[in-house]
N, C-alpha and C. Protein backbone atom coordinates (compact mmCIF):
# COMPACT_ATOMS: atom_id res chain seq x y z
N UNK A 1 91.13 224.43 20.86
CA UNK A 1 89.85 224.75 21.43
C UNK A 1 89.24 225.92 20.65
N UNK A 2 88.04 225.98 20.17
CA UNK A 2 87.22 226.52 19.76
C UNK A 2 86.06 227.64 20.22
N UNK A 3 86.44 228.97 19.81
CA UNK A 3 85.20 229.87 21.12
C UNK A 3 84.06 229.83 20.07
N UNK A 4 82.79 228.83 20.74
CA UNK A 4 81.73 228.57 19.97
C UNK A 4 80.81 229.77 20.71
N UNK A 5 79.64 230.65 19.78
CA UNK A 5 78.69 231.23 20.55
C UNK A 5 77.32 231.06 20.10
N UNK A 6 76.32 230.26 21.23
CA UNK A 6 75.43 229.76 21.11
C UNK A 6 74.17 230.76 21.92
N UNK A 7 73.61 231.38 20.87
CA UNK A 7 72.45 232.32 20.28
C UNK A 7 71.21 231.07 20.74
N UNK A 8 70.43 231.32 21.74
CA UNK A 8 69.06 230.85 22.03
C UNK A 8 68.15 230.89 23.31
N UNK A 9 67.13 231.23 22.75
CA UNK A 9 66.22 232.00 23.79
C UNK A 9 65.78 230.73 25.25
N UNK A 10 65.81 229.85 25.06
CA UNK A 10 65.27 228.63 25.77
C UNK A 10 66.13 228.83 26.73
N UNK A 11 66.33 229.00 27.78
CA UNK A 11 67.44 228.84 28.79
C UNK A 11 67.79 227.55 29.38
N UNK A 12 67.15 226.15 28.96
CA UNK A 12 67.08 225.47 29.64
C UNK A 12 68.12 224.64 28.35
N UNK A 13 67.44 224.95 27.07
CA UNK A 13 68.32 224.48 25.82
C UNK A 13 69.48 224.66 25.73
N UNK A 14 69.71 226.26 25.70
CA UNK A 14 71.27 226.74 25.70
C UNK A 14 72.12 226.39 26.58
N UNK A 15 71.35 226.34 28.15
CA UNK A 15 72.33 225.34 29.18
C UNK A 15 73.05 224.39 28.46
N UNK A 16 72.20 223.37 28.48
CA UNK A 16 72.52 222.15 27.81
C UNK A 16 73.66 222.16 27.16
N UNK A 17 73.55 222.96 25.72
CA UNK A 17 73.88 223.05 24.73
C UNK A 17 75.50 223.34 24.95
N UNK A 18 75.52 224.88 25.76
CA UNK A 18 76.88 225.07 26.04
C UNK A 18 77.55 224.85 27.30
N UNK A 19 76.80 223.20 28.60
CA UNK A 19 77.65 222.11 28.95
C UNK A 19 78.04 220.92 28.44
N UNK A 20 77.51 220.84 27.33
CA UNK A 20 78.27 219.49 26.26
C UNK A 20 79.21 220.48 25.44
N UNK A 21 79.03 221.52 25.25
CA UNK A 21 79.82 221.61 24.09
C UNK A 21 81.28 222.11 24.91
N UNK A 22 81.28 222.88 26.25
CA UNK A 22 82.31 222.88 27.29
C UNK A 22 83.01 221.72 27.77
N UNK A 23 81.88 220.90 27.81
CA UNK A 23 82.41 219.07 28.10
C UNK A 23 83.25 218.52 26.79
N UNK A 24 83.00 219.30 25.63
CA UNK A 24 84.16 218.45 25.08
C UNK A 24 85.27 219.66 24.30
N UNK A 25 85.26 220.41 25.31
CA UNK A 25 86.58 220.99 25.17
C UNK A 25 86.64 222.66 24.66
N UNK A 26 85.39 222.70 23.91
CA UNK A 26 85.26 224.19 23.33
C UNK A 26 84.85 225.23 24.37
N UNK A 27 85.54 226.74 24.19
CA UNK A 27 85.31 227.71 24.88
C UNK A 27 83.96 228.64 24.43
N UNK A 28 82.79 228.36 25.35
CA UNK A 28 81.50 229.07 24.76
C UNK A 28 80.63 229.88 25.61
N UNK A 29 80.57 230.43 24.83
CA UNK A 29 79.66 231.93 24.96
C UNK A 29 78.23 232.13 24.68
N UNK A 30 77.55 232.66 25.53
CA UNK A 30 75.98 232.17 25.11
C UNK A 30 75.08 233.69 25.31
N UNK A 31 74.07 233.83 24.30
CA UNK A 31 73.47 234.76 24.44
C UNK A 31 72.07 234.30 24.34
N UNK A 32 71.19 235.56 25.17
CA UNK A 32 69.53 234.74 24.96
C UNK A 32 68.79 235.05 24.32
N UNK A 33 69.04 236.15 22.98
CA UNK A 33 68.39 236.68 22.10
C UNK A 33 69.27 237.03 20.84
N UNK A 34 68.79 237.08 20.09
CA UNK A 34 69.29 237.41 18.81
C UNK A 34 70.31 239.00 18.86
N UNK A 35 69.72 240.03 19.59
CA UNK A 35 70.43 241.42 20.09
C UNK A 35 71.53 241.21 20.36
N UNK A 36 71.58 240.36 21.73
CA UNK A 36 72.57 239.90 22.72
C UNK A 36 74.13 239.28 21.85
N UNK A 37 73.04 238.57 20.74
CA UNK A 37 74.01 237.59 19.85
C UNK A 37 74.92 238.23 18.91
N UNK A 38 74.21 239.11 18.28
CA UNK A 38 74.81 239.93 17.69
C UNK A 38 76.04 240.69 18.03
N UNK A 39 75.32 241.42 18.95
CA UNK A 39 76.55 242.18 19.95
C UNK A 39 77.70 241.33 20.15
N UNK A 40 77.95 239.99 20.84
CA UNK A 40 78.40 239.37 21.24
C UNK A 40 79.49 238.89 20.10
N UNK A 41 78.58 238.78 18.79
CA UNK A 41 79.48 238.21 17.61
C UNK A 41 80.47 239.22 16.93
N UNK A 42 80.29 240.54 17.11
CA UNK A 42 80.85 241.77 16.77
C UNK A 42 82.07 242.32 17.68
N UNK A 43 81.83 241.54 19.28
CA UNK A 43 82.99 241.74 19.96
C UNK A 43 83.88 240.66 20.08
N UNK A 44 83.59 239.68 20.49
CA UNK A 44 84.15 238.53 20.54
C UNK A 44 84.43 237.79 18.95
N UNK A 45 83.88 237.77 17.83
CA UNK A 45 84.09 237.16 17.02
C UNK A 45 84.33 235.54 17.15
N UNK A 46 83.52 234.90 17.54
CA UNK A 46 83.99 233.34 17.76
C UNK A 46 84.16 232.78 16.42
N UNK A 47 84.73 231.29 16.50
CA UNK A 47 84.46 231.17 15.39
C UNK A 47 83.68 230.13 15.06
N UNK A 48 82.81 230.08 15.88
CA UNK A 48 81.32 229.28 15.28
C UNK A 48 79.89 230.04 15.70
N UNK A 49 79.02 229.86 15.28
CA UNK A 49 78.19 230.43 15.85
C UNK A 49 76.69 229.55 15.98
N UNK A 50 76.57 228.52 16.55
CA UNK A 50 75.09 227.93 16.68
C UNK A 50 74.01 229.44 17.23
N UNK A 51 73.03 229.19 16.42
CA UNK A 51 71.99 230.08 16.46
C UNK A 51 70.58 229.63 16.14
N UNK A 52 69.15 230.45 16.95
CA UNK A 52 68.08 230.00 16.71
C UNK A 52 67.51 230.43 16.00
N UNK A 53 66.52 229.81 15.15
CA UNK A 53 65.70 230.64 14.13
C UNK A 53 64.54 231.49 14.41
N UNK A 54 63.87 230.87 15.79
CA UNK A 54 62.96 231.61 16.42
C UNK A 54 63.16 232.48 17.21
N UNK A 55 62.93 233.04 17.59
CA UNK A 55 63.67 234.42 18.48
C UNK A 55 62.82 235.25 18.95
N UNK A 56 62.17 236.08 20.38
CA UNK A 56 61.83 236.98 20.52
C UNK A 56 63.10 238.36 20.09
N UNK A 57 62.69 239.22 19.65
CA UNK A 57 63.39 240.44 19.44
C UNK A 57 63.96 240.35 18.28
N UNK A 58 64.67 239.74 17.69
CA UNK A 58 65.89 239.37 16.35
C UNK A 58 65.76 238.19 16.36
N UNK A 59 65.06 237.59 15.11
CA UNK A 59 65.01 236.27 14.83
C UNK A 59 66.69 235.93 13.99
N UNK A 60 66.74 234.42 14.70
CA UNK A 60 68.01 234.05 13.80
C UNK A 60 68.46 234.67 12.78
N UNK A 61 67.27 234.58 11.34
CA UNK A 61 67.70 235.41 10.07
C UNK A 61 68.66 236.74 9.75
N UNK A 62 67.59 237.15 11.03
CA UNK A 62 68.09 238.71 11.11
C UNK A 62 69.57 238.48 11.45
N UNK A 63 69.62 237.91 12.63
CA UNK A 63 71.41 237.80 13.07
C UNK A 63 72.18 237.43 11.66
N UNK A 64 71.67 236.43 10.85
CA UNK A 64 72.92 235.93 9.65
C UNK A 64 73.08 237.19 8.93
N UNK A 65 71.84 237.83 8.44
CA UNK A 65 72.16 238.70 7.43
C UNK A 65 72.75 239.60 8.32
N UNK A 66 72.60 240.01 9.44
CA UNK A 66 73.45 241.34 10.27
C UNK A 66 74.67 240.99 10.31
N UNK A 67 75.27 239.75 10.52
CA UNK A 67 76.90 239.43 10.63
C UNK A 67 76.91 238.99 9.99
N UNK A 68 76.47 239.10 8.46
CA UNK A 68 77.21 238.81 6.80
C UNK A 68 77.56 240.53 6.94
N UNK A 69 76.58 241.14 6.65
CA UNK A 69 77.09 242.35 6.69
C UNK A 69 77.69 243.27 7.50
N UNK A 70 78.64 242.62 8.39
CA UNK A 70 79.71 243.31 9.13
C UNK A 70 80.67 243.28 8.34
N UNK A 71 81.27 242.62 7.10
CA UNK A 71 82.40 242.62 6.94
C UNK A 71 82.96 241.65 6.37
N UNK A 72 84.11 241.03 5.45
CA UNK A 72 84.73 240.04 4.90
C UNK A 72 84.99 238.86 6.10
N UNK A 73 85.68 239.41 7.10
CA UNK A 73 85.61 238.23 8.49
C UNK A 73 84.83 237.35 8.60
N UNK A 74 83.33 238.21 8.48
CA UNK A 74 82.05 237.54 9.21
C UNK A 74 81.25 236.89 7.94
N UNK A 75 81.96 237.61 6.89
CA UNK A 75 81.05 236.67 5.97
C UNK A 75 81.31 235.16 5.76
N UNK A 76 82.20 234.83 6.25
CA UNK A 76 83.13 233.49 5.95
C UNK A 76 82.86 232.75 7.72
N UNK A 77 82.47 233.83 8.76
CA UNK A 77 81.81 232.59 9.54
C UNK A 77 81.10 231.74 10.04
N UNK A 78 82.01 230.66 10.52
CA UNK A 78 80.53 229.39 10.17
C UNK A 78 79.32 230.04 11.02
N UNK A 79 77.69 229.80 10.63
CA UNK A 79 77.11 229.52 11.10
C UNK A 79 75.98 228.43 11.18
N UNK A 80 75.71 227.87 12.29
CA UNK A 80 74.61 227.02 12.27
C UNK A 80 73.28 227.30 12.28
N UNK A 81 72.20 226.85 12.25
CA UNK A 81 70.96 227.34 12.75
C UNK A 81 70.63 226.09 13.56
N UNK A 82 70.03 226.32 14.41
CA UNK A 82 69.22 225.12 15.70
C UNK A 82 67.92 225.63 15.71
N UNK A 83 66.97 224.77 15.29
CA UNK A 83 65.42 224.88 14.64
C UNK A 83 64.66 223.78 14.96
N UNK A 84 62.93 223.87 15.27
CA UNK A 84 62.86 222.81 15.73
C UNK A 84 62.11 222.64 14.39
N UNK A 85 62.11 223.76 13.39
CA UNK A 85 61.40 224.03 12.51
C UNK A 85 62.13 222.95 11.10
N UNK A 86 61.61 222.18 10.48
CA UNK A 86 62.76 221.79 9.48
C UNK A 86 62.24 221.39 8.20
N UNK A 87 61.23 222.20 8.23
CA UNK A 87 60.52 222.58 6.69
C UNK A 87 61.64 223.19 5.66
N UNK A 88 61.93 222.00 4.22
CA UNK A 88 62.88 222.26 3.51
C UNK A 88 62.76 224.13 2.76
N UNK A 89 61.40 224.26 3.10
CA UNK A 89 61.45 225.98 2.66
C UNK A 89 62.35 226.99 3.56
N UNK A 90 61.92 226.40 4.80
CA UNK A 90 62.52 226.96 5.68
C UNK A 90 64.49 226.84 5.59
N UNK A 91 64.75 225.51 5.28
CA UNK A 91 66.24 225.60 5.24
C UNK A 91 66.60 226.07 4.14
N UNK A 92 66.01 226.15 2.79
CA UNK A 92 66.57 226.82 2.41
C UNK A 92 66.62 227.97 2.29
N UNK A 93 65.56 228.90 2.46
CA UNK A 93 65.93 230.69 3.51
C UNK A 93 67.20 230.79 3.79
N UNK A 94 67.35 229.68 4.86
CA UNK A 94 68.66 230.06 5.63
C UNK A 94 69.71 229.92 4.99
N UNK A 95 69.84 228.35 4.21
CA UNK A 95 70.67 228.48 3.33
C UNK A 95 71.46 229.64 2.19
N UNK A 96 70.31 230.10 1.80
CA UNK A 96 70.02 231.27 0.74
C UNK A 96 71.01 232.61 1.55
N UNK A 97 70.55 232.85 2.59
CA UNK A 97 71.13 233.60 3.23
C UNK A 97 72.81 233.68 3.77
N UNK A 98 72.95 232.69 3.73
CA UNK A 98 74.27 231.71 3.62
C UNK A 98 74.54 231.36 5.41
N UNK A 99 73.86 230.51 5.84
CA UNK A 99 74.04 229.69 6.68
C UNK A 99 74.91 228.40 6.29
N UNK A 100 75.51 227.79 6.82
CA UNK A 100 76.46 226.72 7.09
C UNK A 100 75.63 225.35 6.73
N UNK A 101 74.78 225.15 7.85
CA UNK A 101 74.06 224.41 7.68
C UNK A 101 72.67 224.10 9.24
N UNK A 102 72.24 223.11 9.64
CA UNK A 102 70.44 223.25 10.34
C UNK A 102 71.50 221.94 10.94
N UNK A 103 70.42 222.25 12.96
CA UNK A 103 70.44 221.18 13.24
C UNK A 103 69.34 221.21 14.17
N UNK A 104 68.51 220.14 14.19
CA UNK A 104 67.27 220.44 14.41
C UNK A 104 67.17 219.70 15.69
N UNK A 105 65.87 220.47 16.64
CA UNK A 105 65.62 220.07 17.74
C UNK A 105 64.58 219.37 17.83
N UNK A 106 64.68 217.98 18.72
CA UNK A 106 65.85 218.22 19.83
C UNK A 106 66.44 217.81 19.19
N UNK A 107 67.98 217.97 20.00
CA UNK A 107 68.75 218.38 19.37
C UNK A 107 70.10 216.79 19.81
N UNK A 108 70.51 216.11 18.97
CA UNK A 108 71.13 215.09 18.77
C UNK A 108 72.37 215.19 18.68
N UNK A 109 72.96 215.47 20.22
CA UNK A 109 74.53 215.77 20.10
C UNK A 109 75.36 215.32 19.62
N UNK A 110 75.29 213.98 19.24
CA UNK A 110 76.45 213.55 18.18
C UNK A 110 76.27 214.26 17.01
N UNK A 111 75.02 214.63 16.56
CA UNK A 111 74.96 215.38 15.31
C UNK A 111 75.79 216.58 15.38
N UNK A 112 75.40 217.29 16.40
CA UNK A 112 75.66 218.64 17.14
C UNK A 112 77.65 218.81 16.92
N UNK A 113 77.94 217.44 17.69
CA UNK A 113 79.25 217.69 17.62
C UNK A 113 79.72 217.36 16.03
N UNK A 114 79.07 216.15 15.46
CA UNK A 114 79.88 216.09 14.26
C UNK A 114 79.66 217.25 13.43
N UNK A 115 78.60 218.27 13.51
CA UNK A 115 78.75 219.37 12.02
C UNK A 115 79.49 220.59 12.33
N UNK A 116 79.27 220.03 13.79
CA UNK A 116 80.29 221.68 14.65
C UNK A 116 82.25 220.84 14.27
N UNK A 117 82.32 220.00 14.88
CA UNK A 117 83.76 219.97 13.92
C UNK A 117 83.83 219.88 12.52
N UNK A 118 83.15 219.42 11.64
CA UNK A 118 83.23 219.35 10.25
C UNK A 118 83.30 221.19 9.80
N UNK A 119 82.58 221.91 9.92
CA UNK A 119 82.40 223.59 9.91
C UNK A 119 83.60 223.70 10.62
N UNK A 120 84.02 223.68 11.70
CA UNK A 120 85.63 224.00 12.58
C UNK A 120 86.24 223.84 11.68
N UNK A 121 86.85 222.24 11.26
CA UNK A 121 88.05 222.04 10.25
C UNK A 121 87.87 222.80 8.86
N UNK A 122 86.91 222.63 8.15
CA UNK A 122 86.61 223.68 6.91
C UNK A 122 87.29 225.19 7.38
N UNK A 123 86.64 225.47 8.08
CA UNK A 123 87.38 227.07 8.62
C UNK A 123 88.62 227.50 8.71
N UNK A 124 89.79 226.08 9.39
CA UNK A 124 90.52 225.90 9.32
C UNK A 124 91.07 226.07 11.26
N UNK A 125 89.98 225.93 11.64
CA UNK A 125 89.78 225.85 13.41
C UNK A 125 89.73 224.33 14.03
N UNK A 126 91.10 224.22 15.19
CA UNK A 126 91.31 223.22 15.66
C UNK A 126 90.21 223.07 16.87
């Protein structure tokens, strides 16, 4: 099992998001702003991190580059972005920044689950 932490302002999204991803087995943690997320990723350290690009307070970006620069740990963890945005300029920003990889809303849980285990096993997370 996997402690996934899912970064997004929508409360109705992130519900969602982290009762499928509880429904199939992963332990998750949810924050409703980019602040929150941060914090959250600095104590807990999960080892995934779905995150939004839009954000009141700390947009997604801000969170990648803030937990690249915590440290060798955090530079190596996965993150996602969840965007409803999916302008190839836009992914590659994130990319650039070194995001994992985009999964765009709405949001297509088989997708959801297949890139969240594909990023798990790479990591080397059961």
């Amino acid at each position: 099992m996997a402690r996934i932490l899912c970064v997004e302002d929508e409360e109705a999204i992130r519900s969602l998001i982290v009762e499928e991803l509880r429904d199939a087995g992963h332990e998750v943690l949810e924050a409703p702003d980019g602040i929150v997320g941060l914090a959250m990723i600095e104590q807990h350290r999960p080892d995934l991190v779905l995150c939004d690009v839009s954000m009141p307070r700390m947009d997604g970006y801000q969170v990648l580059k803030r937990t690249r620069a915590l440290g060798p740990g955090f530079r190596v963890m996965p993150f996602l972005f969840l965007s409803a945005m999916a302008e190839p300029s836009q992914i590659v920003e994130g990319k650039s920044l070194g995001a994992d990889d985009y999964i765009t809303k709405p949001i297509q849980f088989e997708e959801l689950f297949a890139k969240v285990a594909y990023r798990l096993d790479r990591a080397g997370v059961s």
